[in-house]
PDB file of N, CA and C in Angstrom:
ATOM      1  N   UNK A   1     118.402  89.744 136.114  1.00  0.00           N
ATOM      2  CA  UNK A   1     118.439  89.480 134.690  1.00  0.00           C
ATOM      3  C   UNK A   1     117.920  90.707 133.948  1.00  0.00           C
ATOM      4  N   UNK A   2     118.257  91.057 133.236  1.00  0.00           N
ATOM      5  CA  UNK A   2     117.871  92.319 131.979  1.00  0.00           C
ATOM      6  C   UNK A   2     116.816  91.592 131.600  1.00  0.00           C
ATOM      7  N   UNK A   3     115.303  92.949 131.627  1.00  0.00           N
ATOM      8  CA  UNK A   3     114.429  92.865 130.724  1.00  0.00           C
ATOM      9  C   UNK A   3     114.451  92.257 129.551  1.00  0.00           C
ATOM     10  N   UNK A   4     115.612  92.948 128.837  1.00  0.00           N
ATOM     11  CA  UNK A   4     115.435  92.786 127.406  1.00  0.00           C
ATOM     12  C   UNK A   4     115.448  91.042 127.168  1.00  0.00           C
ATOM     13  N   UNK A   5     116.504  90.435 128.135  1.00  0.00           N
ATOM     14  CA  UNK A   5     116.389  88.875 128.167  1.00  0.00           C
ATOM     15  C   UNK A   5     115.417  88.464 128.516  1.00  0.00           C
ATOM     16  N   UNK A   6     114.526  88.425 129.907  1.00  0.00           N
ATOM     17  CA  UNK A   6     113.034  88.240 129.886  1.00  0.00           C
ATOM     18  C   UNK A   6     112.452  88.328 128.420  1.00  0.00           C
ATOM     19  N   UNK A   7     112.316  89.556 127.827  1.00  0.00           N
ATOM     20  CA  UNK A   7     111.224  89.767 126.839  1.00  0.00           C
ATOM     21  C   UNK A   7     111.371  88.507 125.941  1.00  0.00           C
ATOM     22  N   UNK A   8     113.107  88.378 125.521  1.00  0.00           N
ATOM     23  CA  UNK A   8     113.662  87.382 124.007  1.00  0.00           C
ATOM     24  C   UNK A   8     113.340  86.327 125.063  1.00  0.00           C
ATOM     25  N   UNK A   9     113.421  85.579 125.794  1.00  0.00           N
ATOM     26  CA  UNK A   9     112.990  84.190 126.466  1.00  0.00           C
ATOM     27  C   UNK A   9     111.909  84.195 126.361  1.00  0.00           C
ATOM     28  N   UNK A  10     111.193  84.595 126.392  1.00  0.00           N
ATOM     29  CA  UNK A  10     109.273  84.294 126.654  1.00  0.00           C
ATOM     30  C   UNK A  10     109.222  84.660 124.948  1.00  0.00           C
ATOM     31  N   UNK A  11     109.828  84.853 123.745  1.00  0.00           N
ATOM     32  CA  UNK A  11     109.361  85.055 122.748  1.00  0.00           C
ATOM     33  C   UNK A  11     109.514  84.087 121.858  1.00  0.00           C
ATOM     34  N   UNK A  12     110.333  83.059 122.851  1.00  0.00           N
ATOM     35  CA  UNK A  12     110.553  81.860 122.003  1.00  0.00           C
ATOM     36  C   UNK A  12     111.758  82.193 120.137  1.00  0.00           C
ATOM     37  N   UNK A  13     111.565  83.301 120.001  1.00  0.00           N
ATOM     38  CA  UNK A  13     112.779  83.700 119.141  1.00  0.00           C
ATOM     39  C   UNK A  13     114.051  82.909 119.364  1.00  0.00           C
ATOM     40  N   UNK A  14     114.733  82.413 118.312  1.00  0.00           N
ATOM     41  CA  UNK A  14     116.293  82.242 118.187  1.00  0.00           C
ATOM     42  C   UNK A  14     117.052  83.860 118.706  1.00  0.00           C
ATOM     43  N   UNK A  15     117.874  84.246 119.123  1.00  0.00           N
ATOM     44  CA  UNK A  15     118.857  85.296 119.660  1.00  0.00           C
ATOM     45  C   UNK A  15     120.056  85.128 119.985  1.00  0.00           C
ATOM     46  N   UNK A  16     120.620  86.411 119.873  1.00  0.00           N
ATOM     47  CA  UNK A  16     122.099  86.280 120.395  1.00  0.00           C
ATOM     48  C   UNK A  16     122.366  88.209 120.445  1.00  0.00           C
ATOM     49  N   UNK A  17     123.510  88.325 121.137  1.00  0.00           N
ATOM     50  CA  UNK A  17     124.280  88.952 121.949  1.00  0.00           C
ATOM     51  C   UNK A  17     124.651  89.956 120.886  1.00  0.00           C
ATOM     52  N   UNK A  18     124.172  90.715 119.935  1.00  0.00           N
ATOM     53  CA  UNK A  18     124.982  92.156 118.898  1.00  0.00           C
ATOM     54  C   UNK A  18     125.028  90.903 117.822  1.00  0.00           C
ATOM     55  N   UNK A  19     125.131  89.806 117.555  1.00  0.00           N
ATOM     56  CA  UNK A  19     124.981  89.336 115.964  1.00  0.00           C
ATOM     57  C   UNK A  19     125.376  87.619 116.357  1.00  0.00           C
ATOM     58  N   UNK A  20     124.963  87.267 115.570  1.00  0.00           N
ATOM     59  CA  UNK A  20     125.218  85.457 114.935  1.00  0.00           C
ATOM     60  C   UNK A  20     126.688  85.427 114.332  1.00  0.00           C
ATOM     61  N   UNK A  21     126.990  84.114 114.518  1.00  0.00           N
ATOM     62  CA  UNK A  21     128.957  84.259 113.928  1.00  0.00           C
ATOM     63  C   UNK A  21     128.132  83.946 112.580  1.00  0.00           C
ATOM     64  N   UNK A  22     129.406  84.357 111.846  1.00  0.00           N
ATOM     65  CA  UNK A  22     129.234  83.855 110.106  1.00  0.00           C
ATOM     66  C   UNK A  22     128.913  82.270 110.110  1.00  0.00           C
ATOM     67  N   UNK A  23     127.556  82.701 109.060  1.00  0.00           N
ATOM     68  CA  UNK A  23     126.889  81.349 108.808  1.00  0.00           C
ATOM     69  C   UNK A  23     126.228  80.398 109.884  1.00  0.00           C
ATOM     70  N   UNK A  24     125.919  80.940 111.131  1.00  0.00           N
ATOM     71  CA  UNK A  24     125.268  80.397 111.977  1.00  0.00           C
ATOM     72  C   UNK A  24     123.665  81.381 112.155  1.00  0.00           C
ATOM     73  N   UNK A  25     123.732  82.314 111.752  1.00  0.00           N
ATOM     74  CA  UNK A  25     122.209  82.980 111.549  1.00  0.00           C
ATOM     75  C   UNK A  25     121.090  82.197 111.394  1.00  0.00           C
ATOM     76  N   UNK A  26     119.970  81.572 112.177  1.00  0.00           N
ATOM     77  CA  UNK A  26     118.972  81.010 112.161  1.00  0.00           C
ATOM     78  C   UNK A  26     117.946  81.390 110.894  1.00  0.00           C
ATOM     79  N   UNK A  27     117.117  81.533 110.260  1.00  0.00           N
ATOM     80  CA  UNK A  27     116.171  81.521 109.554  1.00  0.00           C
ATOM     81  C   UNK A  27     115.542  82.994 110.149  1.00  0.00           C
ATOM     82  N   UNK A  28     114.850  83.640 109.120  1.00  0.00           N
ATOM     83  CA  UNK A  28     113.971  84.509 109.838  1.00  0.00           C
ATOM     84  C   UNK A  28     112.643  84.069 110.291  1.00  0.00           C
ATOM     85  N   UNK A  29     111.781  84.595 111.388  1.00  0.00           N
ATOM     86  CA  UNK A  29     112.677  85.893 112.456  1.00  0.00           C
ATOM     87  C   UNK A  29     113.861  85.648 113.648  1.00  0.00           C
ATOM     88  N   UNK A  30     114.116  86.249 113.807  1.00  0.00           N
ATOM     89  CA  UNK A  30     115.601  86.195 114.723  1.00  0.00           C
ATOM     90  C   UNK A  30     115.725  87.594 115.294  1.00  0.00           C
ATOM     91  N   UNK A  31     116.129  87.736 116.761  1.00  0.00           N
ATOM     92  CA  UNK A  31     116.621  88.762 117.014  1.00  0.00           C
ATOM     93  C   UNK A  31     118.312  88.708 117.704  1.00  0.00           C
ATOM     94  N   UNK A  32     118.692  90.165 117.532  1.00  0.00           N
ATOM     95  CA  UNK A  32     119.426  90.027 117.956  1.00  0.00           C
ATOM     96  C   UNK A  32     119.456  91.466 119.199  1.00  0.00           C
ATOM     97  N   UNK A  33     120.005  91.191 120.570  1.00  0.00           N
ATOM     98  CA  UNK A  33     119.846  92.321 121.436  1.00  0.00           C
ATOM     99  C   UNK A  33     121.882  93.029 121.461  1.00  0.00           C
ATOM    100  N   UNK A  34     121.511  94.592 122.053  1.00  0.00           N
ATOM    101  CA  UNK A  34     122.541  95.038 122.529  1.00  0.00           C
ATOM    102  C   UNK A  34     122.913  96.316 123.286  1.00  0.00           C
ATOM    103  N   UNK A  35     123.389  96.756 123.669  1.00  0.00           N
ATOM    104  CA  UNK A  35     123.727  97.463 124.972  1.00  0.00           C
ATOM    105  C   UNK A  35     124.884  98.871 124.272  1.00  0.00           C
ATOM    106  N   UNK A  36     124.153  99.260 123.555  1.00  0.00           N
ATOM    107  CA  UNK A  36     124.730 100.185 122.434  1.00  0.00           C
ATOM    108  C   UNK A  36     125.731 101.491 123.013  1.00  0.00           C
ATOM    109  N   UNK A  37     124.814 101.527 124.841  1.00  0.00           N
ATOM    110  CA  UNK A  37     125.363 103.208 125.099  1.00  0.00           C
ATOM    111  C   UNK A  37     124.574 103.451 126.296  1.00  0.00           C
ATOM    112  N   UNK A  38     124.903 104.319 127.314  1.00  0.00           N
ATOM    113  CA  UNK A  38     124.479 104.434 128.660  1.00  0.00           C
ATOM    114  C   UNK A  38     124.118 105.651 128.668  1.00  0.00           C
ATOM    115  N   UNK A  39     123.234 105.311 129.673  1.00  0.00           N
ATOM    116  CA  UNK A  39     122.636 107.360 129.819  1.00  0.00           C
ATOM    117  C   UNK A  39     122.780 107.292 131.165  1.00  0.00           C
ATOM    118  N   UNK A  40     123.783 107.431 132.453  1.00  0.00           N
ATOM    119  CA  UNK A  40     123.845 107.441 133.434  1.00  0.00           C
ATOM    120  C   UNK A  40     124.098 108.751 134.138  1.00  0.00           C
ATOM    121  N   UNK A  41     123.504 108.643 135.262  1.00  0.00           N
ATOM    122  CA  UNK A  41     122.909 110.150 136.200  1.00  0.00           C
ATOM    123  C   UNK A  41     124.194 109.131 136.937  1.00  0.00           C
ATOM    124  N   UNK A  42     124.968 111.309 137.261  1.00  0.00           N
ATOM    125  CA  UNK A  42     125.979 111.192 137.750  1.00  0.00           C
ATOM    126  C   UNK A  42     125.572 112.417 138.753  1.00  0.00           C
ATOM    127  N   UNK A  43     126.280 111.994 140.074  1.00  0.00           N
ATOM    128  CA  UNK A  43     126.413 112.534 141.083  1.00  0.00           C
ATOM    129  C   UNK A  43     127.550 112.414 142.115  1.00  0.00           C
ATOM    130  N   UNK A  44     128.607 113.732 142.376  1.00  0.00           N
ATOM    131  CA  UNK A  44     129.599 113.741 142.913  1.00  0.00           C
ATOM    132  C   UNK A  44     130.579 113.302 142.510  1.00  0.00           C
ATOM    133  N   UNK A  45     130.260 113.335 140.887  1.00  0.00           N
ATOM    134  CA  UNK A  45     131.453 112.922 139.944  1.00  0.00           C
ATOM    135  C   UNK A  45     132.093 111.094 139.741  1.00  0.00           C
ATOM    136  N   UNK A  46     130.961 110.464 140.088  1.00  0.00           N
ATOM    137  CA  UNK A  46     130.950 108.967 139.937  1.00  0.00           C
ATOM    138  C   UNK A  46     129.278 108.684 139.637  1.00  0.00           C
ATOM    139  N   UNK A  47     129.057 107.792 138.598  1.00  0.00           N
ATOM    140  CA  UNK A  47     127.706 107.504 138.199  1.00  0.00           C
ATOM    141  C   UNK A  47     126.970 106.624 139.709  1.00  0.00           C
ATOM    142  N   UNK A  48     126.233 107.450 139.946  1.00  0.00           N
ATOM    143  CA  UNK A  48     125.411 107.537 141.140  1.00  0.00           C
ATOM    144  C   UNK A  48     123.849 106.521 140.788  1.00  0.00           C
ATOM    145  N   UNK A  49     123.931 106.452 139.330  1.00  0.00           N
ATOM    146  CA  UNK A  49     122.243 105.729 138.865  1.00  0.00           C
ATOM    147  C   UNK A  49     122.663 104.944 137.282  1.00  0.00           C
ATOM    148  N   UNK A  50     123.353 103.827 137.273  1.00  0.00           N
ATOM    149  CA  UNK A  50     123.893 103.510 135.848  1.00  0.00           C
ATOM    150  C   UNK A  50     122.567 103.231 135.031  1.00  0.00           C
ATOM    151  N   UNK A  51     122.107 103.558 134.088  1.00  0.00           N
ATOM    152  CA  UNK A  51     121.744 102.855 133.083  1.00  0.00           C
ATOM    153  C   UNK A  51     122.505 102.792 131.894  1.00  0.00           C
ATOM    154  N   UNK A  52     121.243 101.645 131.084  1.00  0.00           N
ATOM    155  CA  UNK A  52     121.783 101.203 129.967  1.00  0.00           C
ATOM    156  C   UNK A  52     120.778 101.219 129.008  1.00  0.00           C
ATOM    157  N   UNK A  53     121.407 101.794 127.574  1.00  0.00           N
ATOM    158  CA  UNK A  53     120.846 101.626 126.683  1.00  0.00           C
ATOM    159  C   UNK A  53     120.389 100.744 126.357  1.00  0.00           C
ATOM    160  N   UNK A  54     119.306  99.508 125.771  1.00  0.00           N
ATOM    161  CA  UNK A  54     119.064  99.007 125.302  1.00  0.00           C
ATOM    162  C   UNK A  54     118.598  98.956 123.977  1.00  0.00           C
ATOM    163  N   UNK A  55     118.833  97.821 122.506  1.00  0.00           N
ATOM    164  CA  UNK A  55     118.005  97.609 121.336  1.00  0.00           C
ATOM    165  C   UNK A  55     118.301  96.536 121.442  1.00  0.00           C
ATOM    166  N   UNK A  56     116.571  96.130 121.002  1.00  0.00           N
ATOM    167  CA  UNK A  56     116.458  94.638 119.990  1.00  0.00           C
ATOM    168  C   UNK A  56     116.114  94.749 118.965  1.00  0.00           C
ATOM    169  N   UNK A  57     116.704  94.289 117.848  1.00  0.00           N
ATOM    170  CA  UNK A  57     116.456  94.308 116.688  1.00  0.00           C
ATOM    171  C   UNK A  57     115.969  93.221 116.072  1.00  0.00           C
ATOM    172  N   UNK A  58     114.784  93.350 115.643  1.00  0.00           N
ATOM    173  CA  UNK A  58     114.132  91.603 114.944  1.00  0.00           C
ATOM    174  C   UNK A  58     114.255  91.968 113.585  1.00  0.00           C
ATOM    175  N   UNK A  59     114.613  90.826 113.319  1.00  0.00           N
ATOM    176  CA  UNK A  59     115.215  90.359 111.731  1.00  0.00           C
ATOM    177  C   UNK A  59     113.607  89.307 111.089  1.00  0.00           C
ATOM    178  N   UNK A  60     113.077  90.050 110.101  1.00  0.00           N
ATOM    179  CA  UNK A  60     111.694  89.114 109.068  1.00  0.00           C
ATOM    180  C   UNK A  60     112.392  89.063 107.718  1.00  0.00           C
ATOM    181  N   UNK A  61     111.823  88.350 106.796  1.00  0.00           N
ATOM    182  CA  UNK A  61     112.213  88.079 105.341  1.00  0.00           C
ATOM    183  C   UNK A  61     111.156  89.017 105.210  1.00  0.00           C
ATOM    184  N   UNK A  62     109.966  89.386 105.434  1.00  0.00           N
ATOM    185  CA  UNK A  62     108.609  89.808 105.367  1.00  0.00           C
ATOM    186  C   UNK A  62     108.504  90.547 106.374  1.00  0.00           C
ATOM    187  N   UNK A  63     107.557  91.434 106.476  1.00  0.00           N
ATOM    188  CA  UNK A  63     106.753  92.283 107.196  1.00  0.00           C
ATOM    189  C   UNK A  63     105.944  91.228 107.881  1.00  0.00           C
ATOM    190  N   UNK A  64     106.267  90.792 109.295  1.00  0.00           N
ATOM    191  CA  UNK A  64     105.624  90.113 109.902  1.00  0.00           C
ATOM    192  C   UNK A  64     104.692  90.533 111.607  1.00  0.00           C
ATOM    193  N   UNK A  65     103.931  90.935 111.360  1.00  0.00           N
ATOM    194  CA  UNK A  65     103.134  92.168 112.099  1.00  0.00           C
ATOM    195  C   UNK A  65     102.900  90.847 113.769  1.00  0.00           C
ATOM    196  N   UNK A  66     102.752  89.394 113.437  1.00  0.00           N
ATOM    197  CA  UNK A  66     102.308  88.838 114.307  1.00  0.00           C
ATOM    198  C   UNK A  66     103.814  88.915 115.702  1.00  0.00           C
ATOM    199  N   UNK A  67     104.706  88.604 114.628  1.00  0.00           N
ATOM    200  CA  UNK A  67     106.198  88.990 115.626  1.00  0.00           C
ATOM    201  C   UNK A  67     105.971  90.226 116.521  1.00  0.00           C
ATOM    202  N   UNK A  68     106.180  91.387 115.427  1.00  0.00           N
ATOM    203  CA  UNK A  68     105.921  92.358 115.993  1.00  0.00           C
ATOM    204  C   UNK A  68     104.839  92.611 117.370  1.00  0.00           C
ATOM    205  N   UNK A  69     103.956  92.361 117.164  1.00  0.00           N
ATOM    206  CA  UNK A  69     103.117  92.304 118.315  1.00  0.00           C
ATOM    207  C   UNK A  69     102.998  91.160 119.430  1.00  0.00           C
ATOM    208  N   UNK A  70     103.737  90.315 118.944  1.00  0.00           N
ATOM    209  CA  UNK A  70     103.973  89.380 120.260  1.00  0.00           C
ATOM    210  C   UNK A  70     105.383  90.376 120.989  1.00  0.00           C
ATOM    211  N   UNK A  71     106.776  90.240 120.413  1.00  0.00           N
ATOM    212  CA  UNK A  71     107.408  91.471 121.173  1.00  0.00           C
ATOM    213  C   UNK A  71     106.666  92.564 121.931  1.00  0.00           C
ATOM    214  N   UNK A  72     105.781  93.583 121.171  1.00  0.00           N
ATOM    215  CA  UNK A  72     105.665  94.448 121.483  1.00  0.00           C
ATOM    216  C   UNK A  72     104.766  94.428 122.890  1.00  0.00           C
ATOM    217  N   UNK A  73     103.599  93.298 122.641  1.00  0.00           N
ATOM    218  CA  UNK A  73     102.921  92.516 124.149  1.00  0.00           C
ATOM    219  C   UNK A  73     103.796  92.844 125.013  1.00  0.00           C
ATOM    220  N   UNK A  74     105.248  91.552 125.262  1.00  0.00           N
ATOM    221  CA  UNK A  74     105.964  91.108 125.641  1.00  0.00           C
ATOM    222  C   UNK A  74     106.247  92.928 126.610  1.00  0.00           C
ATOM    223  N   UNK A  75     106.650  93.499 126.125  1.00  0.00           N
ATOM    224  CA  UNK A  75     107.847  94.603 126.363  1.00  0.00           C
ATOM    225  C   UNK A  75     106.334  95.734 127.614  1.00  0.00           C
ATOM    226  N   UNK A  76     105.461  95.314 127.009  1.00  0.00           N
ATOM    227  CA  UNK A  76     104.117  96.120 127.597  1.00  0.00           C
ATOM    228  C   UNK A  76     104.338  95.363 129.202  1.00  0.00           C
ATOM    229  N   UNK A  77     103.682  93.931 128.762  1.00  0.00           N
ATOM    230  CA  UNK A  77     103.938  93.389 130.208  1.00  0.00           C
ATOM    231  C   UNK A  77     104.725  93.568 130.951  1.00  0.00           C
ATOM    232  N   UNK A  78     106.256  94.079 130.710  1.00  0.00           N
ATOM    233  CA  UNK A  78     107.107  94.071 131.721  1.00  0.00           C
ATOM    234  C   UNK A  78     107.337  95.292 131.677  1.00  0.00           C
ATOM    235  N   UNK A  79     106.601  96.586 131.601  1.00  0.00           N
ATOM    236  CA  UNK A  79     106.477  97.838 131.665  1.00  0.00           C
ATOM    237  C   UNK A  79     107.975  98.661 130.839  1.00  0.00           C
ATOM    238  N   UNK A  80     107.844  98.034 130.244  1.00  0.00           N
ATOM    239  CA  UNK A  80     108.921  98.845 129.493  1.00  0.00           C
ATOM    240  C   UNK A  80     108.536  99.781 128.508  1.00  0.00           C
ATOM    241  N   UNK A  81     108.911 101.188 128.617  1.00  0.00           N
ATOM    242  CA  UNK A  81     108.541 101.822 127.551  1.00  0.00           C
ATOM    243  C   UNK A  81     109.245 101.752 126.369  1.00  0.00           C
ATOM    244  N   UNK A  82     109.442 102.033 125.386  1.00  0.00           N
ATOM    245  CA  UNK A  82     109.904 101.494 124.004  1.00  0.00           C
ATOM    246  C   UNK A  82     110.019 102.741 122.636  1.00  0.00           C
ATOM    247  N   UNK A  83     110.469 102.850 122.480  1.00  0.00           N
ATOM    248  CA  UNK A  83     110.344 103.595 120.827  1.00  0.00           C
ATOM    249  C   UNK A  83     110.787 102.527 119.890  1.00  0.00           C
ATOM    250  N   UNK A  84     110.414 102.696 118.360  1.00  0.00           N
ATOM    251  CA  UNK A  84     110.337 101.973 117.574  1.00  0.00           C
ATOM    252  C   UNK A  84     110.716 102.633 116.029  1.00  0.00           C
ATOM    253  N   UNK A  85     111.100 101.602 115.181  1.00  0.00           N
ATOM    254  CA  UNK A  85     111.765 102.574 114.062  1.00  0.00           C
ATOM    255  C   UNK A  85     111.676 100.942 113.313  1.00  0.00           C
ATOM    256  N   UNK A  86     112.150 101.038 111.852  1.00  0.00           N
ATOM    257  CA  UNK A  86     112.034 100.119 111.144  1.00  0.00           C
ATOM    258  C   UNK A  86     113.171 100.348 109.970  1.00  0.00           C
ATOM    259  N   UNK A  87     113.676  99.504 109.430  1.00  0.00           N
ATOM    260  CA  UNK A  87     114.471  99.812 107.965  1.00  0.00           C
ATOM    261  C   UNK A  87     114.168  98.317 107.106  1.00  0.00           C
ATOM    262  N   UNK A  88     114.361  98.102 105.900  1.00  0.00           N
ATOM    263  CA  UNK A  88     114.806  97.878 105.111  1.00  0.00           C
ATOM    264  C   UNK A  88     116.207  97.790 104.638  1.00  0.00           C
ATOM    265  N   UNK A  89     116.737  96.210 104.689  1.00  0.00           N
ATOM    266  CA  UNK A  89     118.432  96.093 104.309  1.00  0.00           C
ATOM    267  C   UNK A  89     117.963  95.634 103.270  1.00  0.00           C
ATOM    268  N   UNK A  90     118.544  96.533 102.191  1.00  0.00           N
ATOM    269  CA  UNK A  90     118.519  95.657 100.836  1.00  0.00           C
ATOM    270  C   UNK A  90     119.892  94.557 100.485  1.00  0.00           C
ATOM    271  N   UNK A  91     120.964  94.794 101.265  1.00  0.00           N
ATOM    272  CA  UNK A  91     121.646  94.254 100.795  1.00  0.00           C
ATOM    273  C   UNK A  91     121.438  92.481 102.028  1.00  0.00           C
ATOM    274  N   UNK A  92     121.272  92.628 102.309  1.00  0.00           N
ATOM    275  CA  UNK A  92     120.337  91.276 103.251  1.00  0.00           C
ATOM    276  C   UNK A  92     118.726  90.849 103.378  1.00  0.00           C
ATOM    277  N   UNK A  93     118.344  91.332 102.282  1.00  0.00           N
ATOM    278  CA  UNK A  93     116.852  91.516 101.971  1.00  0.00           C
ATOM    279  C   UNK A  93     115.822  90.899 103.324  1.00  0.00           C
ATOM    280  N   UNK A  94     116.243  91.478 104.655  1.00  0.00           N
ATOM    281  CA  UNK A  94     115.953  91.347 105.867  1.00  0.00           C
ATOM    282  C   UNK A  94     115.003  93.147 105.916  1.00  0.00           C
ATOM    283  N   UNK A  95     113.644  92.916 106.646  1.00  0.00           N
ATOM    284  CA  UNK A  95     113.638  93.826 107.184  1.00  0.00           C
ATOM    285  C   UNK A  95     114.124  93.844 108.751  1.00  0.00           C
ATOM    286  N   UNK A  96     114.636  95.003 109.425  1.00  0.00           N
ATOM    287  CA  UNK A  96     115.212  95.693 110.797  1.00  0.00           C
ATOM    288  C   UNK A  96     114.082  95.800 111.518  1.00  0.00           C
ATOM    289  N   UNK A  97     113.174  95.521 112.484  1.00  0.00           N
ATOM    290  CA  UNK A  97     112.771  96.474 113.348  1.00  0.00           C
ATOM    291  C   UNK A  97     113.115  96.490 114.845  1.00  0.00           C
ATOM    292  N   UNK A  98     113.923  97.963 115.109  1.00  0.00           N
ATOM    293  CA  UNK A  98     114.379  97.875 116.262  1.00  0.00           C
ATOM    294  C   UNK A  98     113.874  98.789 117.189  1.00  0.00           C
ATOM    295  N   UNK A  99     114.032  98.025 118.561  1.00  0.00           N
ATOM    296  CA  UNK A  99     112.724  98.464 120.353  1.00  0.00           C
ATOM    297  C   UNK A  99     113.940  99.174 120.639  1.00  0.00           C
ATOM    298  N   UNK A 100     113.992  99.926 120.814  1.00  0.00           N
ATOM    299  CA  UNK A 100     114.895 100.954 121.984  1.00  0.00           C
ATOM    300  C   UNK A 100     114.349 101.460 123.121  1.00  0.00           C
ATOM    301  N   UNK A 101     115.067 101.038 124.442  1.00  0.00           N
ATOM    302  CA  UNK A 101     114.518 101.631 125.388  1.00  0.00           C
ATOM    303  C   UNK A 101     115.715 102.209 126.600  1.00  0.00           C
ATOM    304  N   UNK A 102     115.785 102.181 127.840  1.00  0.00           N
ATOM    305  CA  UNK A 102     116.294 102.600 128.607  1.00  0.00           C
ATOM    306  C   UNK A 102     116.389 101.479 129.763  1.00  0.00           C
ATOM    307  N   UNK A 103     117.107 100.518 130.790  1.00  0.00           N
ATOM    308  CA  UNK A 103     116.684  99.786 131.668  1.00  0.00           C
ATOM    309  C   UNK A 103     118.421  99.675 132.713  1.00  0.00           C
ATOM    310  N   UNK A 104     117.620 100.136 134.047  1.00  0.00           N
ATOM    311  CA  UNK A 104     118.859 100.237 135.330  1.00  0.00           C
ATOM    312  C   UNK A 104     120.054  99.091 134.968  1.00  0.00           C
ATOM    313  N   UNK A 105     120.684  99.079 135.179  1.00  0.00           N
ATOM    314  CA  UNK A 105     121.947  97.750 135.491  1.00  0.00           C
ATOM    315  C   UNK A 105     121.814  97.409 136.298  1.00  0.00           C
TER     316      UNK A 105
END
């Protein structure tokens, strides 16, 4: 099973797969995970070590720091290293904050 599923199961978060169909979006917070792009070590001209990109992106109405740090727990415990970034959608008055990391296939 992918980390990133471990982490969203134990976070008790609503989720889904790159986005919610129209009009099924849960309430905030919510995440949503996805598999954006691979960084795979190639050897002898066939990927010899696949990985995969990973992001989760959690969706707040608010700056909600307790989310944040239950994820961020979450991602510690299962040794994942992480970078982090944040936006502001004004036109979904959602804030973004999305975990990017790296994890084998």
């Amino acid at each position: 099973m992918s980390k990133a599923l471990t982490v969203l199961q134990a976070s008790g978060l609503p989720f889904a797969y790159d986005h919610f169909a129209e009009g099924e979006s849960p309430q905030p917070p919510f995440a949503v995970y996805l598999f954006p792009n691979s960084n795979n070590f190639a050897a002898d001209n066939v990927v010899y070590y696949p990985v995969h990109e990973v992001s989760i992106e959690l969706y707040t109405d608010k700056k909600d720091l307790t989310t944040e740090n239950l994820l961020e727990r979450l991602l510690f415990e299962n040794e994942i290293f992480y970078e982090k970034s944040e936006v502001w959608i004004e036109s979904e008055k959602l804030y973004e904050v999305i975990y990017s990391f790296e994890e084998e296939k």
